[in-house]
N, C-alpha and C. Protein backbone atom coordinates (compact mmCIF):
# COMPACT_ATOMS: atom_id res chain seq x y z
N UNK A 1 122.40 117.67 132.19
CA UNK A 1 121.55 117.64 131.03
C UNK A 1 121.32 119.09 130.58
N UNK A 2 121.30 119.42 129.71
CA UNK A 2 121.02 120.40 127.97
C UNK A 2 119.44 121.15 128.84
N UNK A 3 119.62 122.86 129.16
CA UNK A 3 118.11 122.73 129.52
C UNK A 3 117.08 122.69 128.13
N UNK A 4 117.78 123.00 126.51
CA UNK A 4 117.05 122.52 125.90
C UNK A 4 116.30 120.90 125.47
N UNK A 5 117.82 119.99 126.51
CA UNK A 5 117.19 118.94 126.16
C UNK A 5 115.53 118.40 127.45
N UNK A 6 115.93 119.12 128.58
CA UNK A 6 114.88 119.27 129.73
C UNK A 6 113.46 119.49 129.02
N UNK A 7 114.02 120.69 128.26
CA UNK A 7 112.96 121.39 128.03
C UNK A 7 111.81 120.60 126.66
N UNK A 8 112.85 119.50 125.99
CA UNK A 8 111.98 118.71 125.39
C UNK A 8 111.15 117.67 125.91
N UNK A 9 111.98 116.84 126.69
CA UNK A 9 111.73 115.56 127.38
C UNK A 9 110.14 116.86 128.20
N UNK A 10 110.02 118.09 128.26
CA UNK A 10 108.93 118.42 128.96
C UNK A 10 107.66 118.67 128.33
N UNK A 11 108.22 118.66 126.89
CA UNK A 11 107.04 118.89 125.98
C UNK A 11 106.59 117.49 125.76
N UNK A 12 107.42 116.54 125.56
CA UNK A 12 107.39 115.03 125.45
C UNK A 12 106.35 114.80 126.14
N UNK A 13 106.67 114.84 127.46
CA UNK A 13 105.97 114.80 128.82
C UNK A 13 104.31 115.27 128.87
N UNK A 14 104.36 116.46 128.95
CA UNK A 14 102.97 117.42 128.54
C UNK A 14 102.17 116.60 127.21
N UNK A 15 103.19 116.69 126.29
CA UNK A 15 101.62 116.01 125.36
C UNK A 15 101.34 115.09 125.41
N UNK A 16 102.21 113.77 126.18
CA UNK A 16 101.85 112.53 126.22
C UNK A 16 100.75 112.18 126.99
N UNK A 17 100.84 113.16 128.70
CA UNK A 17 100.00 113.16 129.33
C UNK A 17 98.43 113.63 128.69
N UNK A 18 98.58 114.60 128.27
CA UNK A 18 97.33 115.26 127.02
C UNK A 18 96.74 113.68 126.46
N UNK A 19 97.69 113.53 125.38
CA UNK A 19 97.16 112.41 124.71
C UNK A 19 96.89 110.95 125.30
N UNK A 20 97.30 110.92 126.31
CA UNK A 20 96.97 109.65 127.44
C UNK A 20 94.96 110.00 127.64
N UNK A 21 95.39 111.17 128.08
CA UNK A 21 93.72 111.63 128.78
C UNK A 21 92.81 111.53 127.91
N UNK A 22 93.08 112.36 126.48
CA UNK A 22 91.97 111.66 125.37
C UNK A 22 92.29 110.30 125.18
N UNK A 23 93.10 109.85 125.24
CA UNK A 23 92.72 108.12 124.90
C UNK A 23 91.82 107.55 126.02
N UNK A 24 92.10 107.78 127.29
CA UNK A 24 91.12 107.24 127.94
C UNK A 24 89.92 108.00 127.87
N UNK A 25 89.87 109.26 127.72
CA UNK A 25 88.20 109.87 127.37
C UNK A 25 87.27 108.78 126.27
N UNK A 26 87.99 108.80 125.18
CA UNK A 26 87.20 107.84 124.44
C UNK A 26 86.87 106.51 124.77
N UNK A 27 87.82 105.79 126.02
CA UNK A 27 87.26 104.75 126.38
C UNK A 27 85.70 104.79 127.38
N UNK A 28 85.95 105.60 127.53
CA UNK A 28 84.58 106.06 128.39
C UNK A 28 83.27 106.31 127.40
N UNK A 29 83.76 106.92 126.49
CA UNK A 29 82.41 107.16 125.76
C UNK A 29 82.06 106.47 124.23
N UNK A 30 83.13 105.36 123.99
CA UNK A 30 82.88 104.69 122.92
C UNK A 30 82.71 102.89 123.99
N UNK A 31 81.52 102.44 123.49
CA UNK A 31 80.99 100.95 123.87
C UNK A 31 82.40 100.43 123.35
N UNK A 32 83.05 99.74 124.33
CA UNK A 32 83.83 98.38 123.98
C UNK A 32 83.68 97.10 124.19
N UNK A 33 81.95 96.67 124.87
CA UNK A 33 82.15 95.62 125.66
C UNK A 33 82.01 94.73 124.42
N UNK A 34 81.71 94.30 123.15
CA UNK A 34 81.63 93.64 121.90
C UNK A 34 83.19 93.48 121.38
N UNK A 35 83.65 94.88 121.20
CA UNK A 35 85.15 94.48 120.03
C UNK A 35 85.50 96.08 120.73
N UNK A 36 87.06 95.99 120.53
CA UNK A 36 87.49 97.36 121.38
C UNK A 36 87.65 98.47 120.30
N UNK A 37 86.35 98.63 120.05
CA UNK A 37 86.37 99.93 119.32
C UNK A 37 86.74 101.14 119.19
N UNK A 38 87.07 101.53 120.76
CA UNK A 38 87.64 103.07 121.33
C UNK A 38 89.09 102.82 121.05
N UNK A 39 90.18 101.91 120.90
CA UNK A 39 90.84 101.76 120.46
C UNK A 39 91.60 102.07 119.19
N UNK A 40 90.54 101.20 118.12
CA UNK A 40 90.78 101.56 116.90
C UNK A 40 90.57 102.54 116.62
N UNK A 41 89.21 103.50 117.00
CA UNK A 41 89.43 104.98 117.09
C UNK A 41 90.55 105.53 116.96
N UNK A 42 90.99 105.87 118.79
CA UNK A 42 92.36 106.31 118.53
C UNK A 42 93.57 106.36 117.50
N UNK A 43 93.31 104.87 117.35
CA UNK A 43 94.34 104.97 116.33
C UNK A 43 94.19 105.33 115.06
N UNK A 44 93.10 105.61 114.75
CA UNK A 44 92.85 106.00 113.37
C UNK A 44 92.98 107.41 113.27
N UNK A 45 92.58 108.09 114.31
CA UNK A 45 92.26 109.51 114.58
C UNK A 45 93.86 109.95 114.68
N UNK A 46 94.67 109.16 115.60
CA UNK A 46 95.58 109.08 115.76
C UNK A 46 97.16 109.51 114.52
N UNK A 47 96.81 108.61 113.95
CA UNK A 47 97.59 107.86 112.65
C UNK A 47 97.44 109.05 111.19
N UNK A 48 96.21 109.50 111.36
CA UNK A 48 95.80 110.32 110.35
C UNK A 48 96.04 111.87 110.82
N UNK A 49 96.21 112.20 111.77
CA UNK A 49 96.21 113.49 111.76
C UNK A 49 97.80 113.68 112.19
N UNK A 50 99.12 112.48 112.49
CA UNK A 50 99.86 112.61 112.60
C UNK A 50 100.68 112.54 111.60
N UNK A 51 100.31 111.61 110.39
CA UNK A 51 100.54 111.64 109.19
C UNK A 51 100.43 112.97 108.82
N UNK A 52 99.03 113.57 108.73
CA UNK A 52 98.80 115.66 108.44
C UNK A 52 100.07 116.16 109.07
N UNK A 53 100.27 116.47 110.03
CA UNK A 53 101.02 117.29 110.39
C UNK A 53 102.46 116.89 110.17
N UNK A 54 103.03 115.62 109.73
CA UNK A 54 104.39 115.26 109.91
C UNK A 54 104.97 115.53 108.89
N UNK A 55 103.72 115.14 107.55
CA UNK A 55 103.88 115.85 106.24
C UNK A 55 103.39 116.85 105.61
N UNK A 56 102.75 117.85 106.22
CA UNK A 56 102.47 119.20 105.99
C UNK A 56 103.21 120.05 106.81
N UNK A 57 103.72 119.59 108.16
CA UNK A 57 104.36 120.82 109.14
C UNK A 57 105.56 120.44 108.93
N UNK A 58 106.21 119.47 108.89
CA UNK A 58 107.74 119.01 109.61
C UNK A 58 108.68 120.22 109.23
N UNK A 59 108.84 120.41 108.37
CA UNK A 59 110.02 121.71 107.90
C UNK A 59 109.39 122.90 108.33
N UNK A 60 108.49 122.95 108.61
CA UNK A 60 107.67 124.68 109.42
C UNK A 60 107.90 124.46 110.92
N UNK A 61 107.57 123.63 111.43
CA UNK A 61 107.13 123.06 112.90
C UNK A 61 108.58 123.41 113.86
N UNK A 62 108.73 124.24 114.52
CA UNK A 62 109.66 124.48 115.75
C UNK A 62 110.02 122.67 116.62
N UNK A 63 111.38 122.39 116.49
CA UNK A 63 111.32 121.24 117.74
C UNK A 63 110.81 120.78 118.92
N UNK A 64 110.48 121.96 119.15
CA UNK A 64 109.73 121.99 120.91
C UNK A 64 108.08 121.18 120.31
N UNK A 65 107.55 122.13 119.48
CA UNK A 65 106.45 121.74 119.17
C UNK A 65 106.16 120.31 118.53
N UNK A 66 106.69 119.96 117.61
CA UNK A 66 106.90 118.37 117.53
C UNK A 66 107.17 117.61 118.28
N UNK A 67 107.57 117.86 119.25
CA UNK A 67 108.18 117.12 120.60
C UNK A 67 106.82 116.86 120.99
N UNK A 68 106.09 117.87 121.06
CA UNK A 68 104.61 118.17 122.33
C UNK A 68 103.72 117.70 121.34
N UNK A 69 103.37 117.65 120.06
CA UNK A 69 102.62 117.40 119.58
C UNK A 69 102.60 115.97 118.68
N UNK A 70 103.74 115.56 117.94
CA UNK A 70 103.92 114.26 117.35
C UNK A 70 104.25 113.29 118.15
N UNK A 71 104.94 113.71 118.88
CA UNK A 71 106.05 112.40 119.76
C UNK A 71 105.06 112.45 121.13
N UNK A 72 104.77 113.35 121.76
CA UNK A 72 104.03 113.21 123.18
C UNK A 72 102.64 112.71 122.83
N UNK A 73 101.79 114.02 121.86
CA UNK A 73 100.09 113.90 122.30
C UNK A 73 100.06 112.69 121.34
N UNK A 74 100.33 112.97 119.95
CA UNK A 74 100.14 111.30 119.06
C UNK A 74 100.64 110.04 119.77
N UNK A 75 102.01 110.39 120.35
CA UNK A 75 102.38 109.05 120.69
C UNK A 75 101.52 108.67 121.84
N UNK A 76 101.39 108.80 122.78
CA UNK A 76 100.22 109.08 123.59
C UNK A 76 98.92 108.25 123.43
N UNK A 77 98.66 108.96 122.18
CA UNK A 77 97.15 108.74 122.23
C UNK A 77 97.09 107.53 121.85
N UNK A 78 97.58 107.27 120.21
CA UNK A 78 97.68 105.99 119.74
C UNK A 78 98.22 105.31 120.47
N UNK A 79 97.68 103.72 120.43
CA UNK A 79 98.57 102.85 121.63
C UNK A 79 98.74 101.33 120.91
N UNK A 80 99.90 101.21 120.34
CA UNK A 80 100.32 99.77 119.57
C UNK A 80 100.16 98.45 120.83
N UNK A 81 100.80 99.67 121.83
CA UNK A 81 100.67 97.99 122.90
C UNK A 81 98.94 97.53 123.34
N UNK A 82 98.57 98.37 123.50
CA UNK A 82 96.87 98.18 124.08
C UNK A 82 96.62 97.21 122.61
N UNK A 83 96.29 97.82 121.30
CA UNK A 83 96.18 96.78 120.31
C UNK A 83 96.51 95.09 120.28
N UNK A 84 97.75 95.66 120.56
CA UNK A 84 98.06 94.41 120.52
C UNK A 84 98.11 93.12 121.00
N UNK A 85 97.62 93.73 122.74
CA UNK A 85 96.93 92.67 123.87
C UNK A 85 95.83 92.51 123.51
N UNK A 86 95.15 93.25 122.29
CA UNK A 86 93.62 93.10 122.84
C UNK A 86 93.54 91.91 121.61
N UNK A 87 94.51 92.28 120.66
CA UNK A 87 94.38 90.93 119.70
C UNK A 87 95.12 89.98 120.41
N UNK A 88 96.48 89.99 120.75
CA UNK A 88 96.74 88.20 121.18
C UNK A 88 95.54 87.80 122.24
N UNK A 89 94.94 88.28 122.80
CA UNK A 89 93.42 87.80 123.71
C UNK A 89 92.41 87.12 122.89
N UNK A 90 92.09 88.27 121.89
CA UNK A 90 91.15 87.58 120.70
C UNK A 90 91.41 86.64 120.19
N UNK A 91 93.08 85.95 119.83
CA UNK A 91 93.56 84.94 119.57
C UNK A 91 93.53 83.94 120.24
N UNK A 92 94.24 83.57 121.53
CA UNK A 92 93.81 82.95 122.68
C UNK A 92 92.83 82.55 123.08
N UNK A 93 91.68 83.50 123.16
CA UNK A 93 90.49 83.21 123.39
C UNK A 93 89.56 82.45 121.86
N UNK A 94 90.20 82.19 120.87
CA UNK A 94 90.02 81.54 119.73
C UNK A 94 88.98 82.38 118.91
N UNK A 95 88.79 83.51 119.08
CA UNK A 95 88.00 84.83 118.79
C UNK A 95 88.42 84.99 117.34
N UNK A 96 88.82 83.69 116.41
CA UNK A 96 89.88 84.43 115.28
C UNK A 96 89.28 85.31 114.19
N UNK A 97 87.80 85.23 114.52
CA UNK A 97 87.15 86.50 113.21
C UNK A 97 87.58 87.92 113.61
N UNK A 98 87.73 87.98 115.28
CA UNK A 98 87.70 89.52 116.13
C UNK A 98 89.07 90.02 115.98
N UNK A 99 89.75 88.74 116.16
CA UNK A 99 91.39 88.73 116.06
C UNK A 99 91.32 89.11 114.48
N UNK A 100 90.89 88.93 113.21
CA UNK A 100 91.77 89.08 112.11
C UNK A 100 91.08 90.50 111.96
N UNK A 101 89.67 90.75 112.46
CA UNK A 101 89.00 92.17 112.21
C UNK A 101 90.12 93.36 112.85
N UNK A 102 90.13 93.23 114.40
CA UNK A 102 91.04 93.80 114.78
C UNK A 102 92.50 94.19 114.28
N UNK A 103 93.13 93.14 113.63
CA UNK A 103 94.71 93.23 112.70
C UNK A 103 94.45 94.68 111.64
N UNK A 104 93.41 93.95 110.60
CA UNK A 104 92.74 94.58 109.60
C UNK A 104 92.18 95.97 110.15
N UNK A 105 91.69 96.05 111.01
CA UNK A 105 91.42 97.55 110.79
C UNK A 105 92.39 98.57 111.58
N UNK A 106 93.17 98.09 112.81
CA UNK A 106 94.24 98.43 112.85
C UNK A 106 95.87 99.22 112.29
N UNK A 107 95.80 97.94 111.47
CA UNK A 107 97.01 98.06 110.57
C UNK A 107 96.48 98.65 108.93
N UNK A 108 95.47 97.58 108.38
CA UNK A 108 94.95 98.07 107.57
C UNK A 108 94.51 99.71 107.35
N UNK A 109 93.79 99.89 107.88
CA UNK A 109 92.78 100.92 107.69
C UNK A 109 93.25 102.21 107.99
N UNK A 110 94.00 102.21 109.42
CA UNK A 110 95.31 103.32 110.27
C UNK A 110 96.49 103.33 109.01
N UNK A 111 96.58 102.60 108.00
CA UNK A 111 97.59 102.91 107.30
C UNK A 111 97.02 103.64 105.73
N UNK A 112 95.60 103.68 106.12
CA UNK A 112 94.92 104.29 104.38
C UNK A 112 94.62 105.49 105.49
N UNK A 113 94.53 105.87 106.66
CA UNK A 113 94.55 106.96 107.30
C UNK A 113 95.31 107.58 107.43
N UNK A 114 96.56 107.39 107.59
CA UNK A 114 98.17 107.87 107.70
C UNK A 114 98.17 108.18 105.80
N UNK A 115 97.60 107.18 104.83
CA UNK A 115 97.77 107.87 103.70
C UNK A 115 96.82 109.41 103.32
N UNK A 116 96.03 109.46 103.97
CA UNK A 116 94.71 110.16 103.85
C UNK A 116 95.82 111.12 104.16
N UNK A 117 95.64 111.26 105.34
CA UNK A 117 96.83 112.36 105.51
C UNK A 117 98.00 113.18 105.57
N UNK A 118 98.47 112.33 104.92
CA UNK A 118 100.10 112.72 103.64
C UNK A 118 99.18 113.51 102.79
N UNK A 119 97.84 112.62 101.97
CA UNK A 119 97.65 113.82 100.74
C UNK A 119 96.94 115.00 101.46
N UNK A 120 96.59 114.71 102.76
CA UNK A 120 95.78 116.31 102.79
C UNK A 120 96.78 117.73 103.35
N UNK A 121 97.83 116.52 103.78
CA UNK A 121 99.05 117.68 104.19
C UNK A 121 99.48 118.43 102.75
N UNK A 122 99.09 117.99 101.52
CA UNK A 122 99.79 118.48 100.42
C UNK A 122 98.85 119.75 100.49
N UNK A 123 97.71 119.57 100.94
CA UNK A 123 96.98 121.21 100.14
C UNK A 123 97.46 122.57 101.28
N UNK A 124 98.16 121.69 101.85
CA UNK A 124 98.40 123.32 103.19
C UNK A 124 99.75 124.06 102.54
């Protein structure tokens, strides 16, 4: 193996772990026992500031650093699979107001956040 390709899979590595640790920080300090709120967090926080940087940095941004910062700490943090157990549960469990809230602010809302931050990448 490429030690530049090492050397990505290490930034990969590094920010994922990063962004693993804040995702679980916020489970600790955002109440989930009602609706999994620390979740949608993430992903909003997630979604929007990766949107900023993907469309304000991408043509500035060194590979290494996108590696460590889009693909590791974002990918990381945000978590499609956790979502998505926590809705087929809500479903299952016949929860279907929590289940369609959850879809909706998820998909919904993480995607007017990801827009939020396309336009704020324009003023940099």
């Amino acid at each position: 193996m490429e030690s530049g390709t090492v050397f990505a899979l290490s930034m990969v590595a590094l920010g994922g772990a990063i962004g693993a640790l804040v995702r679980y920080g916020f489970t600790k300090i955002i109440d989930t026992s009602e609706f999994p709120w620390a979740t949608f967090v993430v992903n909003l926080i997630a979604c929007t500031l990766a949107s900023f940087v993907v469309f304000g940095f991408t043509g500035r941004m060194n590979e290494m650093v996108r590696c460590l910062i889009v693909v590791g700490f974002f990918g990381a943090m945000s978590t499609m699979s956790t979502f998505t157990t926590e809705s087929v549960r809500f479903l299952f469990d016949s929860e279907y107001g929590r289940f369609a809230l959850n879809v909706v602010l998820n998909v919904g809302i993480c995607l007017v956040g990801a827009i939020i931050g396309r336009e704020l990448s324009l003023l940099v």
